[in-house]
C-alpha atoms as a PDB file:
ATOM      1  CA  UNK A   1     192.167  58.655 -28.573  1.00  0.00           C
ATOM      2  CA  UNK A   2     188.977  60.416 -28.240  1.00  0.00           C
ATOM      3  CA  UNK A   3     188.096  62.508 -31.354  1.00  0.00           C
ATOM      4  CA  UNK A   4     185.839  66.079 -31.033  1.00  0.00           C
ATOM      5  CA  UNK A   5     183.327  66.514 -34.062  1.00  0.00           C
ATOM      6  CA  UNK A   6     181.334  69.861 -32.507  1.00  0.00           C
ATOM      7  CA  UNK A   7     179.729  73.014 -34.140  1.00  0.00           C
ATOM      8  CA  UNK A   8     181.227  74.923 -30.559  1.00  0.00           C
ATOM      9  CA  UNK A   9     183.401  76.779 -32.314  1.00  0.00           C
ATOM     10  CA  UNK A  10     187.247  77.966 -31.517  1.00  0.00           C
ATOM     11  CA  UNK A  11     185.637  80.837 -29.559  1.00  0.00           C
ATOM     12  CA  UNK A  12     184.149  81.106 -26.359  1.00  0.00           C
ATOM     13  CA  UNK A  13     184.241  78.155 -23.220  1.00  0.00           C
ATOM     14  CA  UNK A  14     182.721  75.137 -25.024  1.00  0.00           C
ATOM     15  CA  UNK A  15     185.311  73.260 -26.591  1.00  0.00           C
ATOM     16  CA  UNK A  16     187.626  74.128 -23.490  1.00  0.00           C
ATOM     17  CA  UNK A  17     184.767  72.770 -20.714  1.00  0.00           C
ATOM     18  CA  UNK A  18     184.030  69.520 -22.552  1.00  0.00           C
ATOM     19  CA  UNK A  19     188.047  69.233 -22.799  1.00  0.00           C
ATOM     20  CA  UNK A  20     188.688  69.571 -19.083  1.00  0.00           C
ATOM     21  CA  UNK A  21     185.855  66.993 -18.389  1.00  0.00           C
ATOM     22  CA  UNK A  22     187.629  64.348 -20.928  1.00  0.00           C
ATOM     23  CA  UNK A  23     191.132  65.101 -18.963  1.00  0.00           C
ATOM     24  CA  UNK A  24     189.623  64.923 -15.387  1.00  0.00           C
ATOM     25  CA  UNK A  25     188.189  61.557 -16.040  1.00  0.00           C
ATOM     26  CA  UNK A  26     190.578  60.166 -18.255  1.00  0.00           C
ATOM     27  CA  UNK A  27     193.448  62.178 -17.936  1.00  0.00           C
ATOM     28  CA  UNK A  28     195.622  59.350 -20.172  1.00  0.00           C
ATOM     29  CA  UNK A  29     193.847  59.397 -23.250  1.00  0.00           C
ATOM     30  CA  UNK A  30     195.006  62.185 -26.345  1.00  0.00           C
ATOM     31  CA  UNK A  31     191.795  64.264 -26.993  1.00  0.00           C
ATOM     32  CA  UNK A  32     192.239  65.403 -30.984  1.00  0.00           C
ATOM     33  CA  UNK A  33     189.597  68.220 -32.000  1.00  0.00           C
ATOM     34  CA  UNK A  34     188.728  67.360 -35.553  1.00  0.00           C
ATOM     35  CA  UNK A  35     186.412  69.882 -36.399  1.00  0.00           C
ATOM     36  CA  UNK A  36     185.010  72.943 -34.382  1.00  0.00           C
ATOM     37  CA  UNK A  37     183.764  74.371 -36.793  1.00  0.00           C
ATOM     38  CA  UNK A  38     180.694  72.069 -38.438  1.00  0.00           C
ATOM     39  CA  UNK A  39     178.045  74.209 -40.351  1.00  0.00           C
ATOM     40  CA  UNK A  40     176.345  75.433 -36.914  1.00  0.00           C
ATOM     41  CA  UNK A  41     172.578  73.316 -36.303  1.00  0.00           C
ATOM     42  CA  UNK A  42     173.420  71.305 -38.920  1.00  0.00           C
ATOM     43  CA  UNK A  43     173.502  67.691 -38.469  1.00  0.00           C
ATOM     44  CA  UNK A  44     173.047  66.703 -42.032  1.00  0.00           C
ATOM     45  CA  UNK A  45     176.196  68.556 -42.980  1.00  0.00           C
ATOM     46  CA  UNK A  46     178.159  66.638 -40.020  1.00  0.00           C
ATOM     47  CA  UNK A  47     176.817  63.499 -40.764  1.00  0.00           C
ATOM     48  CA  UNK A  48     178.621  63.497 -44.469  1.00  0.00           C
ATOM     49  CA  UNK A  49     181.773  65.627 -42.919  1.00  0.00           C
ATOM     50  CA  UNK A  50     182.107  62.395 -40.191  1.00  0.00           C
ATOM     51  CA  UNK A  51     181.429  59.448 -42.826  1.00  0.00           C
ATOM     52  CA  UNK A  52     184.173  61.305 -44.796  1.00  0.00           C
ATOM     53  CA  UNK A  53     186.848  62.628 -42.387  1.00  0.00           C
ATOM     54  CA  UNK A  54     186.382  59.794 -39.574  1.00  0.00           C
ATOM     55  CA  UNK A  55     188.456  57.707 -41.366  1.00  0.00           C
ATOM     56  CA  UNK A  56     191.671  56.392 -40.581  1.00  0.00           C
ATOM     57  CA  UNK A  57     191.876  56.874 -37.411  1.00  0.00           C
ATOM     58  CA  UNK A  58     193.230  53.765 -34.876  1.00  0.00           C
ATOM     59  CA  UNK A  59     191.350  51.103 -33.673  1.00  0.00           C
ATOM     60  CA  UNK A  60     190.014  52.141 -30.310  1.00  0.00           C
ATOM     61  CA  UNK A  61     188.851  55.427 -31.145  1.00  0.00           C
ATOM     62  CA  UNK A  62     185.774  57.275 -29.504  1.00  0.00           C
ATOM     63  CA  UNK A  63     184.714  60.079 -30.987  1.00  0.00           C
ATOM     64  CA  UNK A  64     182.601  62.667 -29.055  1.00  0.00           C
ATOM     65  CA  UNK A  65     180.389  63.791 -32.007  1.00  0.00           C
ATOM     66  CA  UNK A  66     177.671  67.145 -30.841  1.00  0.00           C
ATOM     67  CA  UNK A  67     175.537  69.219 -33.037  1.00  0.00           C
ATOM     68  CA  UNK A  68     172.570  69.280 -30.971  1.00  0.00           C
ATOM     69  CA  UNK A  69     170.195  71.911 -31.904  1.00  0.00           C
ATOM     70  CA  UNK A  70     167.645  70.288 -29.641  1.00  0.00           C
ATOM     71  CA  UNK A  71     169.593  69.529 -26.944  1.00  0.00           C
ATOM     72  CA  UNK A  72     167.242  69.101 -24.277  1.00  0.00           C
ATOM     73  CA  UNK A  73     164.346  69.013 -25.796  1.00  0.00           C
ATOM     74  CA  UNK A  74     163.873  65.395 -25.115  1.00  0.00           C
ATOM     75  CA  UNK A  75     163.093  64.255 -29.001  1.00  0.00           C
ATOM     76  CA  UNK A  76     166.821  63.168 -30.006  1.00  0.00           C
ATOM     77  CA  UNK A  77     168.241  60.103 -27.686  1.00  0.00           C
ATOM     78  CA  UNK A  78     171.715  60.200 -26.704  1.00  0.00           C
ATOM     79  CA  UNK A  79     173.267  57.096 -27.698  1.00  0.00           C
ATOM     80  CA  UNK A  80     176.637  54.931 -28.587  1.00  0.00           C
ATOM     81  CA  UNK A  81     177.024  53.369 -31.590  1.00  0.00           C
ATOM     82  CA  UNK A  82     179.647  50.577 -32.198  1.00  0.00           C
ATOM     83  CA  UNK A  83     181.315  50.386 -35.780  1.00  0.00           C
ATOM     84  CA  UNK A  84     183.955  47.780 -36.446  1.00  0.00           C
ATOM     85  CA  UNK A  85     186.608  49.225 -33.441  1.00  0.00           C
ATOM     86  CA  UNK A  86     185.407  52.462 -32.941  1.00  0.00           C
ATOM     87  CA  UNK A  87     182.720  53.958 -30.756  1.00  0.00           C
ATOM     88  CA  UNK A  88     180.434  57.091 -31.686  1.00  0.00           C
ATOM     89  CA  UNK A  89     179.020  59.108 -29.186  1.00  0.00           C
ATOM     90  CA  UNK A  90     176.198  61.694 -29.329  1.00  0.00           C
ATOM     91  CA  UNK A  91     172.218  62.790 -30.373  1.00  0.00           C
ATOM     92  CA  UNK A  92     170.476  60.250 -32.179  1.00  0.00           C
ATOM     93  CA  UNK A  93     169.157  63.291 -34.506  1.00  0.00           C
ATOM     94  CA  UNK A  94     170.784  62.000 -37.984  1.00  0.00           C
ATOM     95  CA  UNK A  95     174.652  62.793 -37.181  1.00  0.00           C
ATOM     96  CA  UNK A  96     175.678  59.689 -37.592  1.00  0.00           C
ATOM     97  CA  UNK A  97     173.163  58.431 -40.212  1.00  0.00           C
ATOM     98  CA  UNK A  98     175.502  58.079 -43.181  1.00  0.00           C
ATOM     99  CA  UNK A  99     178.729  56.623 -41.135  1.00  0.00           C
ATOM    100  CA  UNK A 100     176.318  54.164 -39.874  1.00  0.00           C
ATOM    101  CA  UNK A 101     175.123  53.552 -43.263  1.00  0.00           C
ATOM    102  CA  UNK A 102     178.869  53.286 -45.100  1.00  0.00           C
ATOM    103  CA  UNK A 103     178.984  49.814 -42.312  1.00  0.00           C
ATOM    104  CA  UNK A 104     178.779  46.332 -42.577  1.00  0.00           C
ATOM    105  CA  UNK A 105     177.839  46.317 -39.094  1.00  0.00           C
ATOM    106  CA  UNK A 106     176.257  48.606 -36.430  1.00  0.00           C
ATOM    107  CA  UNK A 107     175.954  47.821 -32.242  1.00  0.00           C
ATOM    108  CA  UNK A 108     173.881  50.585 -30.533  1.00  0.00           C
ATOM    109  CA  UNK A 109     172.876  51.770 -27.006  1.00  0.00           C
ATOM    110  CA  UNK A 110     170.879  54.059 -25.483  1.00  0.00           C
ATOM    111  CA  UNK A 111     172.514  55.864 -22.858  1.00  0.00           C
ATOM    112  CA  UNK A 112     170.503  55.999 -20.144  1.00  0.00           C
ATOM    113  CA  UNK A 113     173.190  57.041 -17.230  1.00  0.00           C
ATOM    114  CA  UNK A 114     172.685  60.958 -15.785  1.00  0.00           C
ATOM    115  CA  UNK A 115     174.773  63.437 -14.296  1.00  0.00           C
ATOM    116  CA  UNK A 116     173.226  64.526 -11.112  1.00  0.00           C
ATOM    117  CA  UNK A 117     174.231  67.966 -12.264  1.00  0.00           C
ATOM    118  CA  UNK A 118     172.978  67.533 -15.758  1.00  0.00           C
ATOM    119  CA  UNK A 119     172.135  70.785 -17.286  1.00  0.00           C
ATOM    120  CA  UNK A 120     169.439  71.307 -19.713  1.00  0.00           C
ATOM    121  CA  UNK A 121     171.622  73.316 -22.641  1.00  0.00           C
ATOM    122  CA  UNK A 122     175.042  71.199 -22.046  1.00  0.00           C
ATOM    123  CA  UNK A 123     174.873  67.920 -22.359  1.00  0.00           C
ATOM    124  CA  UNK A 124     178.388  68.017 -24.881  1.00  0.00           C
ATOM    125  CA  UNK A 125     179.718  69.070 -20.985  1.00  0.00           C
ATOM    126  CA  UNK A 126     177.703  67.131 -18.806  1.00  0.00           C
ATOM    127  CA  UNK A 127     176.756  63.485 -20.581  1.00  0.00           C
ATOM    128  CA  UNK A 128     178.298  63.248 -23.619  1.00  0.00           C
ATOM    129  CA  UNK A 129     182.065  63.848 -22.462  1.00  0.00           C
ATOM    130  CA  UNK A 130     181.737  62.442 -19.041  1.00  0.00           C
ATOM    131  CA  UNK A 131     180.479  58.700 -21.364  1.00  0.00           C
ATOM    132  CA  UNK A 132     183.034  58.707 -23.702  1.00  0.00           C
ATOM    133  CA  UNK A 133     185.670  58.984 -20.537  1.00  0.00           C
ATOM    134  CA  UNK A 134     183.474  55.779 -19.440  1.00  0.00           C
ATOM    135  CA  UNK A 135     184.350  54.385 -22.846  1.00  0.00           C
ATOM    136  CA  UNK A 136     187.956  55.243 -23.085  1.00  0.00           C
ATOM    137  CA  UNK A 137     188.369  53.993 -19.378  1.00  0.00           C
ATOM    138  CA  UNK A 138     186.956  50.747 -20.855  1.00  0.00           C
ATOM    139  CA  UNK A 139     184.317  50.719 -18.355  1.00  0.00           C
ATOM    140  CA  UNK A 140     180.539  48.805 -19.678  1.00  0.00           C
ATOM    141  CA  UNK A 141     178.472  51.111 -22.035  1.00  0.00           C
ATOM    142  CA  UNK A 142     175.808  53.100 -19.202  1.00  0.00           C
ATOM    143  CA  UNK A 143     172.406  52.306 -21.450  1.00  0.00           C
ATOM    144  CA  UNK A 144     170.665  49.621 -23.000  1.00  0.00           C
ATOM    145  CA  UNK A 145     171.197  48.104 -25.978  1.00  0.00           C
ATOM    146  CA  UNK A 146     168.499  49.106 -28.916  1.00  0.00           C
ATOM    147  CA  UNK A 147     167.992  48.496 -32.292  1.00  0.00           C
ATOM    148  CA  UNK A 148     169.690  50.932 -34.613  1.00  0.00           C
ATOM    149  CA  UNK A 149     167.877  52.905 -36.965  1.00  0.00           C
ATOM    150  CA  UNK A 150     168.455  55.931 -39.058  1.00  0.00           C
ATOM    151  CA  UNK A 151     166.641  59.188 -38.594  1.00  0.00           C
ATOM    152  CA  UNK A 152     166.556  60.832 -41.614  1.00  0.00           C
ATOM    153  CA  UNK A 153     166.136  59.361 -45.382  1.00  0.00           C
ATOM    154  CA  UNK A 154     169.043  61.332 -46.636  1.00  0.00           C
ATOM    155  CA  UNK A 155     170.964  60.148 -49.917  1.00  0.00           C
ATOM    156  CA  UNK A 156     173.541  58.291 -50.046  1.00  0.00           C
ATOM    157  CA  UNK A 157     175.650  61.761 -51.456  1.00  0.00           C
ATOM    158  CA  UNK A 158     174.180  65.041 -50.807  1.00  0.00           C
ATOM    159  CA  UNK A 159     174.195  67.371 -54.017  1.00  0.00           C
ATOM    160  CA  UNK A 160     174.962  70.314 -51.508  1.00  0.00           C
ATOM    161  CA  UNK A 161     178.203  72.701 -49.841  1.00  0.00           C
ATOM    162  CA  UNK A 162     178.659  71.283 -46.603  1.00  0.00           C
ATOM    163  CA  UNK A 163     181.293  73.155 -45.280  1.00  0.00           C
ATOM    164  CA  UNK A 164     183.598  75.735 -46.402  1.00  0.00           C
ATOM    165  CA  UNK A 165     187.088  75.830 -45.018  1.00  0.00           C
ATOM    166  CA  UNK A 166     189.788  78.532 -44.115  1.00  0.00           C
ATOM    167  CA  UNK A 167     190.873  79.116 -47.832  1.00  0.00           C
ATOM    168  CA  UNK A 168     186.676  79.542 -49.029  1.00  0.00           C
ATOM    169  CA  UNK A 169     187.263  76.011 -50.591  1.00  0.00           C
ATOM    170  CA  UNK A 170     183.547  74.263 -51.102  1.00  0.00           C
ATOM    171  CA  UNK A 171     183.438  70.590 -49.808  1.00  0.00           C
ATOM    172  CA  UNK A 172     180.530  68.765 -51.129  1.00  0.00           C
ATOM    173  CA  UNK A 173     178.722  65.818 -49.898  1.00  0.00           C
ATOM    174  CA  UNK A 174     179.481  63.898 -52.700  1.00  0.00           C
ATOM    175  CA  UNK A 175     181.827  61.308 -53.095  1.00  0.00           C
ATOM    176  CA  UNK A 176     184.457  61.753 -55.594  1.00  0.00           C
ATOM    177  CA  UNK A 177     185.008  58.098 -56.481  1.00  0.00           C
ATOM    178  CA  UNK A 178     181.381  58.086 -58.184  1.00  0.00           C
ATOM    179  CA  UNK A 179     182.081  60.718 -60.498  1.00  0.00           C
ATOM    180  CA  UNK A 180     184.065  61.017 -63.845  1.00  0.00           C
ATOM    181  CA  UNK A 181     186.943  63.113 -63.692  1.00  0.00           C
ATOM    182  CA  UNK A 182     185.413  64.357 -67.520  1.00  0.00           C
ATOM    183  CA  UNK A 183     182.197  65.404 -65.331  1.00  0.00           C
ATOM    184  CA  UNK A 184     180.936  69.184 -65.210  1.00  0.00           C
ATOM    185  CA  UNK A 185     180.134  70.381 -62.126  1.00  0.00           C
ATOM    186  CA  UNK A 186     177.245  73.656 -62.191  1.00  0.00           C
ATOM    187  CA  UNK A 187     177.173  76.006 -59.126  1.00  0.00           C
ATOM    188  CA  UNK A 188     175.383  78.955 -59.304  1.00  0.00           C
ATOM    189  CA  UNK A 189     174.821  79.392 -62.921  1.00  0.00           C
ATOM    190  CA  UNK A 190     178.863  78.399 -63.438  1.00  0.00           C
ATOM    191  CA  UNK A 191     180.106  75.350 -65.173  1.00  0.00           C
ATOM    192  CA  UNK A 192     183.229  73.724 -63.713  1.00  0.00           C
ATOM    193  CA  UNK A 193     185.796  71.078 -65.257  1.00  0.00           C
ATOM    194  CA  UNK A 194     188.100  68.980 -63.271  1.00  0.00           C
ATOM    195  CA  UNK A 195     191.455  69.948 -62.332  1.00  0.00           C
ATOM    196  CA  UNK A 196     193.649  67.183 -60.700  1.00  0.00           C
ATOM    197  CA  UNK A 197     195.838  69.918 -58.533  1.00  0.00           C
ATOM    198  CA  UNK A 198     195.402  73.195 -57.508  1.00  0.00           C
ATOM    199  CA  UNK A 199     198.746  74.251 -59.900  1.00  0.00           C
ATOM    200  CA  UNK A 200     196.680  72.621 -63.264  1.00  0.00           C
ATOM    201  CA  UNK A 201     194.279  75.753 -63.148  1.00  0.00           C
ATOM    202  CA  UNK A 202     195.054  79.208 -63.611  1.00  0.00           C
ATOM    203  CA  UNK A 203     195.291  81.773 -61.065  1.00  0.00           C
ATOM    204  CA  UNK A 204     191.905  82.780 -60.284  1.00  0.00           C
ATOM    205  CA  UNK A 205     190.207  80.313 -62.056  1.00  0.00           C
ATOM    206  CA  UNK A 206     187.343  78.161 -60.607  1.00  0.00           C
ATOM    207  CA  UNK A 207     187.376  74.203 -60.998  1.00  0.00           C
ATOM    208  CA  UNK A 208     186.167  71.051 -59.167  1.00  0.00           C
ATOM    209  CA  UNK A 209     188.781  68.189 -57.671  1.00  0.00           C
ATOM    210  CA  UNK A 210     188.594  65.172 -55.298  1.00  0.00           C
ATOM    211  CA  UNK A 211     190.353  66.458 -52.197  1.00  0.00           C
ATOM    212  CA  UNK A 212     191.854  64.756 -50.128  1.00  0.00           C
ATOM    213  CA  UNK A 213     189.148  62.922 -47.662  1.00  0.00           C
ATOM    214  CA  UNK A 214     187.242  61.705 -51.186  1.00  0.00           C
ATOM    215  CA  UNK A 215     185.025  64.296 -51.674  1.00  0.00           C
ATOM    216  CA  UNK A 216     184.199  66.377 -54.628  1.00  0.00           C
ATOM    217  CA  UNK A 217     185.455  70.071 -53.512  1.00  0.00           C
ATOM    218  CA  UNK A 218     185.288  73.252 -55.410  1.00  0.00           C
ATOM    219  CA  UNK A 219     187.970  75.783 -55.457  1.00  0.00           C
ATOM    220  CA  UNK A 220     189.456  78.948 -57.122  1.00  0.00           C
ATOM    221  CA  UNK A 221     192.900  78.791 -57.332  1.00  0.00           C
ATOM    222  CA  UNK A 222     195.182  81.279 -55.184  1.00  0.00           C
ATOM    223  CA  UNK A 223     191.124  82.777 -54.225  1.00  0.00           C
ATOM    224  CA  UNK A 224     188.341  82.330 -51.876  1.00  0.00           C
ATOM    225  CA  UNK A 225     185.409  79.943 -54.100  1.00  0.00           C
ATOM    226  CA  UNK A 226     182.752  80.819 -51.338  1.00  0.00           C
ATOM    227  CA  UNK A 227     183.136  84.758 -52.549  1.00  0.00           C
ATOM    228  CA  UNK A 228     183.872  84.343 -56.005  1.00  0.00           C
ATOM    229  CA  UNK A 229     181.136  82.225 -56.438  1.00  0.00           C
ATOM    230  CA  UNK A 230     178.861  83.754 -53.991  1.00  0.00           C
ATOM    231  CA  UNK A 231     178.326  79.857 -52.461  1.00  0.00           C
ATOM    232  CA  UNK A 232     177.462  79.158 -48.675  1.00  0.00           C
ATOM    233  CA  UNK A 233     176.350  76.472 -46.685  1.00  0.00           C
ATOM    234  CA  UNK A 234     173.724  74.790 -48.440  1.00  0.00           C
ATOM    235  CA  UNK A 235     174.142  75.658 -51.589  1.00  0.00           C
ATOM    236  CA  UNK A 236     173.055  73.484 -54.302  1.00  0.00           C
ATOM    237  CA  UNK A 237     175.461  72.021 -57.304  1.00  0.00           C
ATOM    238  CA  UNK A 238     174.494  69.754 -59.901  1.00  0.00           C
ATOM    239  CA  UNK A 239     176.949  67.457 -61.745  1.00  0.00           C
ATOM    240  CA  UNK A 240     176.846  66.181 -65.844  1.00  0.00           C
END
């Protein structure tokens, strides 16, 4: 299957153009969208929401990962990354830092293949989903093999909101499996306590869990933690 990790958004053409380029070219392969919806320009944020939530998924998988804020600018190369079974397509611009990190081992390629109708604002449309058809058509990788490196120097969790989801829950980058279930969590002035499920807390009352990808997640029960809390993308929390 080929997997979508985008900032594109539900809204507007994006996410339905790079779609019809996956089916014309490999019209046999189940195209899942994962998320839309990553923090918009934010690479950092995807590259803890794909360590986290590209899990699991069969051996075989490509996943067509874009937040490109500098797409064509020239500064980020587009490359493949190997991992295990899977493939990972996209900006070398720190997406896939921390997945590549989490590895025991990491193959990567420059792509150096061009549409001859590349465009300079699409390349989700024009390179990056006409490759992983390549891929999933188990055709050669179109670049040249290169040492990996990572881009940024980011920690191993990030002590920040990430992403916020449909119900205003707050999804950390941290990983839950580091951190005592007796540990406080502070967010904006506000100290937190665990709560295994959702019915453990009272209505209306804020608390920290594990969800369900590993990550440490704030929420308010039956309410919206982003508004209650006044919290947003980027916002910092400390844990004790």
């Amino acid at each position: 299957m080929i997997v979508l990790v985008t900032d594109y958004g539900l809204k507007g053409p994006y996410l339905g153009e790079v779609e019809a380029v996956l089916f014309r070219y490999a019209p046999a392969q189940r195209v899942i969208t994962l998320f839309a919806d990553v923090p918009r320009h934010n690479p950092q944020a995807g590259a803890y929401l794909l360590a986290a939530y590209g899990r699991g998924f069969p051996n075989g998988t490509i996943f067509f990962c874009v937040v490109d804020p500098g797409v064509g600018g020239g500064r980020d190369k587009p490359v493949v990354l190997r991992i295990g079974d899977h493939s990972f397509v996209g900006p070398h611009n720190g997406l896939f830092d921390i997945v590549a990190r989490r590895a025991t081992g990491v193959e990567c390629w420059e792509i150096t293949w061009q549409a001859e109708d590349l465009s300079a604002s699409f390349h989700g449309r024009d390179l990056y989903a006409p490759v992983c058809a390549m891929l999933a058509n188990q055709q050669p990788i179109p670049g040249r093999r290169i040492d990996w490196r990572p881009r940024h120097d980011w920690p191993d969790d990030l002590e920040k909101i990430i992403y916020i989801d449909h119900f205003g829950n707050l999804i950390s980058g941290i990983r839950a499996a580091g951190i005592d279930s007796s540990a406080v969590v502070h967010i904006g002035g506000l100290a937190l306590n665990n709560a295994v499920t959702f019915a453990a807390a009272k209505q209306g009352e804020a608390f920290w869990y594990a969800n369900s990808s590993g990550l440490v997640e704030i929420a308010v029960n039956r309410g919206s933690a982003a508004t209650d809390l006044s919290a947003a993308i980027g916002s910092e929390i400390v844990i004790d």
